[in-house]
N, C-alpha and C. Protein backbone atom coordinates (compact mmCIF):
# COMPACT_ATOMS: atom_id res chain seq x y z
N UNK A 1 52.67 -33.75 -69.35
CA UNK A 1 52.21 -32.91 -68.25
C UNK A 1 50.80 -33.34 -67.86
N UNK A 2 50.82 -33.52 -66.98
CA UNK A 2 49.58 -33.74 -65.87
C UNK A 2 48.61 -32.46 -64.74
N UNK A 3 47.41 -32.43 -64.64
CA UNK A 3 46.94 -31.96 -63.87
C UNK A 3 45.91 -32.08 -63.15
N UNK A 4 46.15 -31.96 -61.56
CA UNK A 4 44.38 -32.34 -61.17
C UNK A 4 43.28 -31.39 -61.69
N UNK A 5 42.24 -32.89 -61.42
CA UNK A 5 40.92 -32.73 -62.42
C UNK A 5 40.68 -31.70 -61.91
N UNK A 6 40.16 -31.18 -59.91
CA UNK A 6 39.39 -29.82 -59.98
C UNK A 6 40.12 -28.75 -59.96
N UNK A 7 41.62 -28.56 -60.38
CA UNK A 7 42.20 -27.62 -60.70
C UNK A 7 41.83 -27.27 -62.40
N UNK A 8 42.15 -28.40 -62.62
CA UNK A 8 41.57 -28.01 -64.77
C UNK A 8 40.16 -27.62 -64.74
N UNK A 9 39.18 -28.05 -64.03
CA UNK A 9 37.84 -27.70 -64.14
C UNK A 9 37.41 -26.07 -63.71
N UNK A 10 38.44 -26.00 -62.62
CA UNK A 10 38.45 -24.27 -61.62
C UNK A 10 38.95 -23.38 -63.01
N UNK A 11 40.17 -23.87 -63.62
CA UNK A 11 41.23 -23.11 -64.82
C UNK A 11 40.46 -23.09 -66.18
N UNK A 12 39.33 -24.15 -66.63
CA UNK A 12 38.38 -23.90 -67.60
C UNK A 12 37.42 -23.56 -67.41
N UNK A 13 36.93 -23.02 -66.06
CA UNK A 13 36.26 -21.59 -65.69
C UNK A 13 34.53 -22.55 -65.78
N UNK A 14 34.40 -23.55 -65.42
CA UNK A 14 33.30 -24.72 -65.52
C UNK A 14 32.65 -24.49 -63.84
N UNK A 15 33.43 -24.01 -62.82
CA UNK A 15 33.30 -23.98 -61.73
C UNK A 15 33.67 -22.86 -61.22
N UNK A 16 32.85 -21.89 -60.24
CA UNK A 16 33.82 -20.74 -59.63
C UNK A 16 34.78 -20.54 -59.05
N UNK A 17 35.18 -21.60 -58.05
CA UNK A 17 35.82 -21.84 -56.70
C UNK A 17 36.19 -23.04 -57.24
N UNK A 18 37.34 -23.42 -56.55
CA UNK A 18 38.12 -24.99 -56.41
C UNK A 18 37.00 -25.98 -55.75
N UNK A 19 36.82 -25.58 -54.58
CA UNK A 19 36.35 -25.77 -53.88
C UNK A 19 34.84 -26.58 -54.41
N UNK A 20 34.13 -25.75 -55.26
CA UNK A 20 32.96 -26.37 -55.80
C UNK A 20 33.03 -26.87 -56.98
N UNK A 21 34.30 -27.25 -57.68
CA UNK A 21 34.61 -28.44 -58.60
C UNK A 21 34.97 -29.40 -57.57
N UNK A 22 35.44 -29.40 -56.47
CA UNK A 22 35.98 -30.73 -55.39
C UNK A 22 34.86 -31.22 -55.19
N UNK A 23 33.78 -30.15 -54.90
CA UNK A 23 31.95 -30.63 -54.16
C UNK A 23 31.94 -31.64 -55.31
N UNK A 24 31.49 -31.11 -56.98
CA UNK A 24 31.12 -31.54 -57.69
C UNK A 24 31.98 -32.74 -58.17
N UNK A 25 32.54 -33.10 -57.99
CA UNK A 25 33.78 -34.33 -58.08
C UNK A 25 33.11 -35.32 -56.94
N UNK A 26 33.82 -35.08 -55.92
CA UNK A 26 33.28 -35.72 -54.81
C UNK A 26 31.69 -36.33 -54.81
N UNK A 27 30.71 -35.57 -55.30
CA UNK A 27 29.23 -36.08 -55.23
C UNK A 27 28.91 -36.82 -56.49
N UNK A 28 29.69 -36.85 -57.40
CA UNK A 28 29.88 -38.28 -58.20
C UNK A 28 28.90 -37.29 -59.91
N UNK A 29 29.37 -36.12 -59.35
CA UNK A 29 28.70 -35.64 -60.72
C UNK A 29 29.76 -35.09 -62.01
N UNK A 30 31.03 -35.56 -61.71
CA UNK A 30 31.94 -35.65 -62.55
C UNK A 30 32.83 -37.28 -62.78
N UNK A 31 32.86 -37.36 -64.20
CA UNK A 31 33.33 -38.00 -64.87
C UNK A 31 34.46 -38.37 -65.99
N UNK A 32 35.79 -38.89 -65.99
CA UNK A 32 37.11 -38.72 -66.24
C UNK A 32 36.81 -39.88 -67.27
N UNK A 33 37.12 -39.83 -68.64
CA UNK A 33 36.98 -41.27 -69.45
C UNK A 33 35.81 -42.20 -68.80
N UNK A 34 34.61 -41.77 -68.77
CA UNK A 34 33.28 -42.40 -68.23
C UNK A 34 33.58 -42.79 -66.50
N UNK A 35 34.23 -42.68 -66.03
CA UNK A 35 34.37 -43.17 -64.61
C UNK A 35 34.86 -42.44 -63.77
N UNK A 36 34.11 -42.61 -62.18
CA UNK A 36 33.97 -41.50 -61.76
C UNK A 36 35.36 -41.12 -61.24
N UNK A 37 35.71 -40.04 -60.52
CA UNK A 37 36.75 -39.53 -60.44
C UNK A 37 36.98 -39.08 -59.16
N UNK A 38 38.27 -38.47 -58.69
CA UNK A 38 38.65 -38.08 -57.56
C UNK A 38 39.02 -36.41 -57.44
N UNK A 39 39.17 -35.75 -56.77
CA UNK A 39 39.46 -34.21 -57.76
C UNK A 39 41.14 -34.72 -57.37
N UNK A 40 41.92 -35.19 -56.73
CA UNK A 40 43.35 -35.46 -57.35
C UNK A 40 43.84 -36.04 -58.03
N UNK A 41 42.88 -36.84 -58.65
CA UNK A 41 43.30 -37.75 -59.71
C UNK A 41 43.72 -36.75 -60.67
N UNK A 42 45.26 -36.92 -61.68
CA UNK A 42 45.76 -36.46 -62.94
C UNK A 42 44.92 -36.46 -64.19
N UNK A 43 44.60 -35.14 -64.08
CA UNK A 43 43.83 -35.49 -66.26
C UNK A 43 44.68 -35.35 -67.24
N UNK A 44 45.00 -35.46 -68.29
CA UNK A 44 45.93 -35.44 -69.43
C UNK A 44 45.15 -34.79 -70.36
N UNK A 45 46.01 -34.61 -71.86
CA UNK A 45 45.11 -34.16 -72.65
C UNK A 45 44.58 -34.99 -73.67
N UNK A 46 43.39 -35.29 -73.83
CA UNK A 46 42.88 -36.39 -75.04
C UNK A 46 41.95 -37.02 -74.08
N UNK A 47 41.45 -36.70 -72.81
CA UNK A 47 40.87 -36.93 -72.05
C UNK A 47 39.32 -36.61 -72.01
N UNK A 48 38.07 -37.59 -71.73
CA UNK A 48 37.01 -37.41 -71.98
C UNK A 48 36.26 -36.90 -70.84
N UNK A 49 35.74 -35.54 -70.60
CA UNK A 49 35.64 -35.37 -69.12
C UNK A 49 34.04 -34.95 -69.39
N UNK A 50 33.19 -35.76 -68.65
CA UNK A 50 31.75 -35.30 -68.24
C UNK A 50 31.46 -34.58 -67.10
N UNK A 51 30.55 -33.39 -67.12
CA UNK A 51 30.16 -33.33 -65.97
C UNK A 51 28.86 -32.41 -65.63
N UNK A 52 27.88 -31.97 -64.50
CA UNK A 52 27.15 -31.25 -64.66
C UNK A 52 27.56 -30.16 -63.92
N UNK A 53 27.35 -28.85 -64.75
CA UNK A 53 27.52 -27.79 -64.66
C UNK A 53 26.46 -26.55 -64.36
N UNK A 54 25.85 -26.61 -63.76
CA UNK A 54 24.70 -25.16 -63.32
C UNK A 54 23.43 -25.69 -63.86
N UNK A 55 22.87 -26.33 -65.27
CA UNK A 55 21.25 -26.98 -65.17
C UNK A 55 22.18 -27.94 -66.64
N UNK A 56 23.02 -28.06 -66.68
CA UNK A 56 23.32 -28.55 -67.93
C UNK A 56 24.44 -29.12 -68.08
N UNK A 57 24.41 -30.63 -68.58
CA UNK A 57 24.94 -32.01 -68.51
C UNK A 57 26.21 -31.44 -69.82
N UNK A 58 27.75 -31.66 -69.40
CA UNK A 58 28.72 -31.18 -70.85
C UNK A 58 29.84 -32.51 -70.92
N UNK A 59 29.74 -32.34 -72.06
CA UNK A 59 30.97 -33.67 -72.13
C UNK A 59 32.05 -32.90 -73.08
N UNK A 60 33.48 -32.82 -72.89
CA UNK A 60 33.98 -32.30 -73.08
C UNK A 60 35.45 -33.06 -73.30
N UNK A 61 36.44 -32.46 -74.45
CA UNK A 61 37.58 -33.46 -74.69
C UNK A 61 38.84 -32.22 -74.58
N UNK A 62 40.15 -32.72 -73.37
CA UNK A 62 40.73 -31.55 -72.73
C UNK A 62 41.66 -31.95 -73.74
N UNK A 63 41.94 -30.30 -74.42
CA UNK A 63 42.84 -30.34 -75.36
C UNK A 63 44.55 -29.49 -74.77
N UNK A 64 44.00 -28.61 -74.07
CA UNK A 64 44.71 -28.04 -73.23
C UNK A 64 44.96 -28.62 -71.74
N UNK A 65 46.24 -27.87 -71.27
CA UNK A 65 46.41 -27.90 -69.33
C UNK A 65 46.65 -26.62 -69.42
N UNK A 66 46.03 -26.75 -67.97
CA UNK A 66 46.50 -25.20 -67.41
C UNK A 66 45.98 -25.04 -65.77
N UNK A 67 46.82 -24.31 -64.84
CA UNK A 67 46.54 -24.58 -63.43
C UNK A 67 46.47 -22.91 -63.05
N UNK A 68 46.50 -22.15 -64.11
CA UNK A 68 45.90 -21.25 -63.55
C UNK A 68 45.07 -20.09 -64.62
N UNK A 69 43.76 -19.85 -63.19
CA UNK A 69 42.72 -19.30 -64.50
C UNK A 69 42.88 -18.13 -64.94
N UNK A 70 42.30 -17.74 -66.45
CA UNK A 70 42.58 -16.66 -67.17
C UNK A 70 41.30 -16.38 -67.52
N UNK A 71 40.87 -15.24 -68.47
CA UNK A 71 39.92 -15.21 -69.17
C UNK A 71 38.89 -16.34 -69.50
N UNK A 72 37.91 -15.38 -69.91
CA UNK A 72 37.09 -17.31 -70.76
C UNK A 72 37.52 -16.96 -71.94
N UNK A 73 38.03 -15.92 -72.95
CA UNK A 73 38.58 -16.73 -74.31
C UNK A 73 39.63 -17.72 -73.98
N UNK A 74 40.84 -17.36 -73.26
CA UNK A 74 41.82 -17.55 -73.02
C UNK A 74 41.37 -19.76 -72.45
N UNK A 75 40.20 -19.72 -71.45
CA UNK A 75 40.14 -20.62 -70.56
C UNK A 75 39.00 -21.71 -71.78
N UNK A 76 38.71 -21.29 -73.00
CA UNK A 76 37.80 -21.60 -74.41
C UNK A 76 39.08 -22.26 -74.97
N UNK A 77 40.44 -22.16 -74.65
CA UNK A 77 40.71 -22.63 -75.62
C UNK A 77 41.63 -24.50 -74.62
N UNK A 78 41.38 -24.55 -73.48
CA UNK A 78 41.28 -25.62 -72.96
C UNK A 78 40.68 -27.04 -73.42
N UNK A 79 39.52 -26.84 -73.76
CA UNK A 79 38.49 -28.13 -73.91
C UNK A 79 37.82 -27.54 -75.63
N UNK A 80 37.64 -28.86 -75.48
CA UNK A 80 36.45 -28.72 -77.31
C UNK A 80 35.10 -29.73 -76.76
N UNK A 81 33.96 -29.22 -76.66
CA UNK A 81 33.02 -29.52 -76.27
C UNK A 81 32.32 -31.00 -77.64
N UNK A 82 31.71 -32.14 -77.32
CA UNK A 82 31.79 -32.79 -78.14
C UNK A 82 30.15 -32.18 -78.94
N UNK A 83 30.03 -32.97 -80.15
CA UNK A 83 29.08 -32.49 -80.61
C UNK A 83 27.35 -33.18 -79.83
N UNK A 84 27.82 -34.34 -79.74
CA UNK A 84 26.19 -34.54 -78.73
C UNK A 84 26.37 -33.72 -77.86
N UNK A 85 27.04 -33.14 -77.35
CA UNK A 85 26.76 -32.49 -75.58
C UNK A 85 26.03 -31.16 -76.15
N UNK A 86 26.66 -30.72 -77.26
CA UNK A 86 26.22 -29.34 -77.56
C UNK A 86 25.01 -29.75 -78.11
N UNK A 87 24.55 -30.73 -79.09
CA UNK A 87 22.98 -30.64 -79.49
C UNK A 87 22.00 -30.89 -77.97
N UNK A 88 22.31 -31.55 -77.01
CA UNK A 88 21.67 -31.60 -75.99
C UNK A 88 21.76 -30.91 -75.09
N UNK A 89 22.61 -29.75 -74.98
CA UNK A 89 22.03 -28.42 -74.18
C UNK A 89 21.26 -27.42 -75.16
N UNK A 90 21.70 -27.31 -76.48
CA UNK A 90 20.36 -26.61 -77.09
C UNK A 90 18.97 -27.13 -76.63
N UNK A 91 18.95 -28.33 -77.00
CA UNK A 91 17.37 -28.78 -76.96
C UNK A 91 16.69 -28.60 -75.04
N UNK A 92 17.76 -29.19 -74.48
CA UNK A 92 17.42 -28.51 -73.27
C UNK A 92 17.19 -27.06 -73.26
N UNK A 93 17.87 -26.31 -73.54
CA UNK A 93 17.10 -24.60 -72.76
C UNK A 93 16.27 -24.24 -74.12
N UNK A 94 15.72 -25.00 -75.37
CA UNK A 94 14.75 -24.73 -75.74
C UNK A 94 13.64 -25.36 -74.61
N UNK A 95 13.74 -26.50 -74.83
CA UNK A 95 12.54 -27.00 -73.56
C UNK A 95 12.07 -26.35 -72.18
N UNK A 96 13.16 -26.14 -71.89
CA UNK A 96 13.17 -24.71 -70.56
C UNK A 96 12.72 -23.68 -70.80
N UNK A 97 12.72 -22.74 -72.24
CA UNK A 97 12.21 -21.98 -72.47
C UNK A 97 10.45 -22.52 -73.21
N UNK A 98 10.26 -23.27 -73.42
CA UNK A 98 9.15 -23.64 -73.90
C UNK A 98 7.96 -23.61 -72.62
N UNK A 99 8.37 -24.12 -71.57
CA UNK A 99 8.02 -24.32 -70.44
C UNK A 99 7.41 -23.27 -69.48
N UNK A 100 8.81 -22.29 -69.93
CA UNK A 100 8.87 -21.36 -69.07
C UNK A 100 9.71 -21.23 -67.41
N UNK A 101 10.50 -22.37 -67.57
CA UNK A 101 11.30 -22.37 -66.46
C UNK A 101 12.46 -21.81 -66.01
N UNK A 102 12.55 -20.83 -64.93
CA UNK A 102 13.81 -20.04 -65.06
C UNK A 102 14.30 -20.48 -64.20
N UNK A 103 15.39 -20.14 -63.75
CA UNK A 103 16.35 -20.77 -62.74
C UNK A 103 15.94 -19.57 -61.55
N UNK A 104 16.14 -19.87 -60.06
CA UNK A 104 15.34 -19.30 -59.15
C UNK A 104 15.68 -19.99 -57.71
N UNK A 105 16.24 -19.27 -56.76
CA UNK A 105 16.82 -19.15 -55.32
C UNK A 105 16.00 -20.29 -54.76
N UNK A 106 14.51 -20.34 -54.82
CA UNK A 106 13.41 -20.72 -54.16
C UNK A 106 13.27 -22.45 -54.49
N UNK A 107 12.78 -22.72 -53.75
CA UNK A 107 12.31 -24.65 -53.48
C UNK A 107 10.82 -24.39 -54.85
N UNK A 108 10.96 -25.04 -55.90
CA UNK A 108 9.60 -25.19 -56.40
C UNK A 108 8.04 -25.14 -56.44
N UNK A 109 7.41 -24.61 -56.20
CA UNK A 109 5.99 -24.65 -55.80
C UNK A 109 5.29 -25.91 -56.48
N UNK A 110 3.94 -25.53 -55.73
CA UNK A 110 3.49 -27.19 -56.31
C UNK A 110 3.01 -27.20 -58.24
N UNK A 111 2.73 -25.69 -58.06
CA UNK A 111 2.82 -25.72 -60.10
C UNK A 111 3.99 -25.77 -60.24
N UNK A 112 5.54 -25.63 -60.34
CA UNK A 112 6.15 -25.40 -60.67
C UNK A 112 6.64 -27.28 -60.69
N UNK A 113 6.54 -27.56 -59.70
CA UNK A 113 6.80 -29.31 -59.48
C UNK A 113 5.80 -29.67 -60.63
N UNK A 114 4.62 -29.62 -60.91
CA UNK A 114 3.76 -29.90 -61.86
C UNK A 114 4.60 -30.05 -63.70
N UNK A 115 5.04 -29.06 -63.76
CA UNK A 115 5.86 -28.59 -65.06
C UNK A 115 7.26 -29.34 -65.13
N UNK A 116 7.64 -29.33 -63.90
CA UNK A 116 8.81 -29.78 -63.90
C UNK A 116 8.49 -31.54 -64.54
N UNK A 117 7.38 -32.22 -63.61
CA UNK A 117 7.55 -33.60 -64.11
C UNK A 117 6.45 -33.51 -65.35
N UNK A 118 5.79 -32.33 -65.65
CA UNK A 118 5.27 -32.48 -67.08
C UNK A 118 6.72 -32.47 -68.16
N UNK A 119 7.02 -31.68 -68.05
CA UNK A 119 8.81 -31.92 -68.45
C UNK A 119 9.57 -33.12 -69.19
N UNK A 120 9.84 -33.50 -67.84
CA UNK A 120 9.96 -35.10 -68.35
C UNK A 120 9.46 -35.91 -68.50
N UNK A 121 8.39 -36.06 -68.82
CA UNK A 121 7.42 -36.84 -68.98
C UNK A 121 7.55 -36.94 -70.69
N UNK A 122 7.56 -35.51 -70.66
CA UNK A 122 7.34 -35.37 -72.56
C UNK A 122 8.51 -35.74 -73.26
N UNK A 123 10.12 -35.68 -72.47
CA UNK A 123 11.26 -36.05 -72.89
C UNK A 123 11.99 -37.62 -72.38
N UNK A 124 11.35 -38.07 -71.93
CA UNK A 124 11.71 -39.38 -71.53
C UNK A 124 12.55 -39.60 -70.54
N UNK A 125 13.11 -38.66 -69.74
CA UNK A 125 13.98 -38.45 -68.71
C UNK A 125 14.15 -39.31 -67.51
């Protein structure tokens, strides 16, 4: 059994809307076995799927299909997140919290641009 990618991504609850897993497909910020992808392209299961999700980069291995969404326990038991992805969103929203950076409607100010590339500066980004 087969399913498209931004239907599995909408059904593991990674995206709100179809619609903005297609955006996120389409703008090359998703990734199917390292390469980029189409949102009709078929995913399978044993499949290595990257992608960025709201401030934070996940790599993820689809253990499940499913084309329609349920719960997030229910939509948890889809994917198994790998172990680098998970040590590198900890260390990210420690750094975010170190910083003091919250997520926010608004275009950056010029301190806030300041922090931001003090940021990476300190992480090698």
């Amino acid at each position: 059994m087969t399913i498209r990618t931004d239907k599995w991504l909408w059904a593991a609850r990674f995206y709100k809307t179809r619609a903005q897993a297609k955006d996120a497909i389409d703008g090359g910020k998703v990734k199917v076995n390292g390469a980029r992808t189409k949102p009709a392209k078929e995913i399978k299961i044993g499949d290595l799927v990257e992608f960025k999700a709201g401030w934070d980069d996940r790599t993820v291995r689809v253990i499940a299909l499913s084309d329609v969404r349920r719960g997030a326990p229910a939509a948890a038991l889809l994917f198994e997140e790998t172990s680098e992805s998970l040590a590198n969103r900890v260390k990210a929203k420690q750094d975010r919290a170190r910083l003091g950076v919250t997520p926010t409607s608004h275009r950056p100010s010029k301190r806030d641009r300041r922090q931001i590339h003090r940021l990476k500066s300190t992480t090698g980004a």
